[in-house]
Protein backbone atom coordinates (compact mmCIF):
# COMPACT_ATOMS: atom_id res chain seq x y z
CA UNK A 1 237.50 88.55 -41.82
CA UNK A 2 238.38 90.46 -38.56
CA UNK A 3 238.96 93.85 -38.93
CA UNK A 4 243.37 94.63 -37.37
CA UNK A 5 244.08 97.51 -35.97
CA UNK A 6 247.39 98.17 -34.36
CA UNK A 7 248.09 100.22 -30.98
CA UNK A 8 250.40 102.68 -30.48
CA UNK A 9 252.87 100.83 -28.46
CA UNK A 10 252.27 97.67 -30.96
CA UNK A 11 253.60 99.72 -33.55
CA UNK A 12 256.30 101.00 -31.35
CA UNK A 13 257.16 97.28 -30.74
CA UNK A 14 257.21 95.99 -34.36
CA UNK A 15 259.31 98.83 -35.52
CA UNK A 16 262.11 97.91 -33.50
CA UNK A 17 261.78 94.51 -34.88
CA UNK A 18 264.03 92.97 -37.41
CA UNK A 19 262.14 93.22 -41.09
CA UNK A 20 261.87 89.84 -41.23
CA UNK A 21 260.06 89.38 -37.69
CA UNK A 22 257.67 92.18 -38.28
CA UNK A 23 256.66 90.41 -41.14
CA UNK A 24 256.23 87.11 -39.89
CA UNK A 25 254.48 88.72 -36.75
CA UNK A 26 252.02 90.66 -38.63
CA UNK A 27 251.64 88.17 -41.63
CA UNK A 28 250.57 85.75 -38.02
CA UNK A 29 247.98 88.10 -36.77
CA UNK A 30 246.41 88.75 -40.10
CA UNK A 31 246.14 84.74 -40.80
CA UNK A 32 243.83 84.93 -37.29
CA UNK A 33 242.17 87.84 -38.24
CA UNK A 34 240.87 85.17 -41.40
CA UNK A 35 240.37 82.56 -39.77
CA UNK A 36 243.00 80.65 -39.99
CA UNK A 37 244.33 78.17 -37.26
CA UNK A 38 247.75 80.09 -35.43
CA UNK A 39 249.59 79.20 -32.41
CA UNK A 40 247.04 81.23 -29.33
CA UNK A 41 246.47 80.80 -25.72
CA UNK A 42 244.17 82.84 -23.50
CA UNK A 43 246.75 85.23 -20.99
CA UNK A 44 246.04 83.52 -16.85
CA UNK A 45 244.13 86.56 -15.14
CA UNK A 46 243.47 88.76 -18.07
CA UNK A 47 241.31 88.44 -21.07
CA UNK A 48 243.75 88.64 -23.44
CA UNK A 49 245.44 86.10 -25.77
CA UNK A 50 249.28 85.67 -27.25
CA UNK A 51 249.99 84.54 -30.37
CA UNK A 52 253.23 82.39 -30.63
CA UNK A 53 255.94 83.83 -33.93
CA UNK A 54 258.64 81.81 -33.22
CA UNK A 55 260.59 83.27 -30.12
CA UNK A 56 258.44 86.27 -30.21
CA UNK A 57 254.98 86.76 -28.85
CA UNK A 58 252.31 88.61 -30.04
CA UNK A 59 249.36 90.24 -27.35
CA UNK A 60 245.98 90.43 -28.52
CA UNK A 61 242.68 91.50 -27.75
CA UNK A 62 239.92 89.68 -29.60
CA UNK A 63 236.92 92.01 -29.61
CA UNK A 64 234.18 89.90 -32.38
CA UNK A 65 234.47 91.77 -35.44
CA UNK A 66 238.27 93.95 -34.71
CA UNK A 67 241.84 92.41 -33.42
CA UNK A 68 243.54 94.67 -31.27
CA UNK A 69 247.19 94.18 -30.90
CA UNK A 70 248.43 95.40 -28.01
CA UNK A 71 252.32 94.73 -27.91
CA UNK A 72 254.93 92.38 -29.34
CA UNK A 73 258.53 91.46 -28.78
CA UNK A 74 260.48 88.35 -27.16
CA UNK A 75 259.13 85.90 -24.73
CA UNK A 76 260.92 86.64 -21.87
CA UNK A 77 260.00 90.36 -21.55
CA UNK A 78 256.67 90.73 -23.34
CA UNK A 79 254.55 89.46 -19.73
CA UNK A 80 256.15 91.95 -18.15
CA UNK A 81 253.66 94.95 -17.28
């Protein structure tokens, strides 16, 4: 299992999230951090990856052995940057 660790404006993100959405968001990147088969797709230009939660979108960087999450919100704005 991958270790998760969360940046600062990740957690920033999540907290303004509805309870419910953080949890499916984080209970999403921890299933990837196991193993298990999620919703990804590697960013155009950059060598980072999204996860897919329902309307929201989660940005990763997969570095082997730790999962950095970089941000998270809504579709429309989270590319934006």
């Amino acid at each position: 299992m991958k270790r998760v660790v969360f940046s600062k404006r990740a957690e920033k993100s999540l907290a303004r999230m509805q309870p419910k959405r953080r949890a499916a968001a984080v209970a999403k990147v921890k299933a990837f951090a196991r193993g298990e088969k999620v919703d990804i797709r590697k960013l155009t230009g950059f060598d980072l990856y999204r996860i897919r939660v329902g309307n929201d979108r989660v940005i990763i960087d997969d570095q082997g052995v730790v999962v950095l999450v970089i941000d998270a919100g809504p579709r429309g704005g989270i590319y934006k940057e």
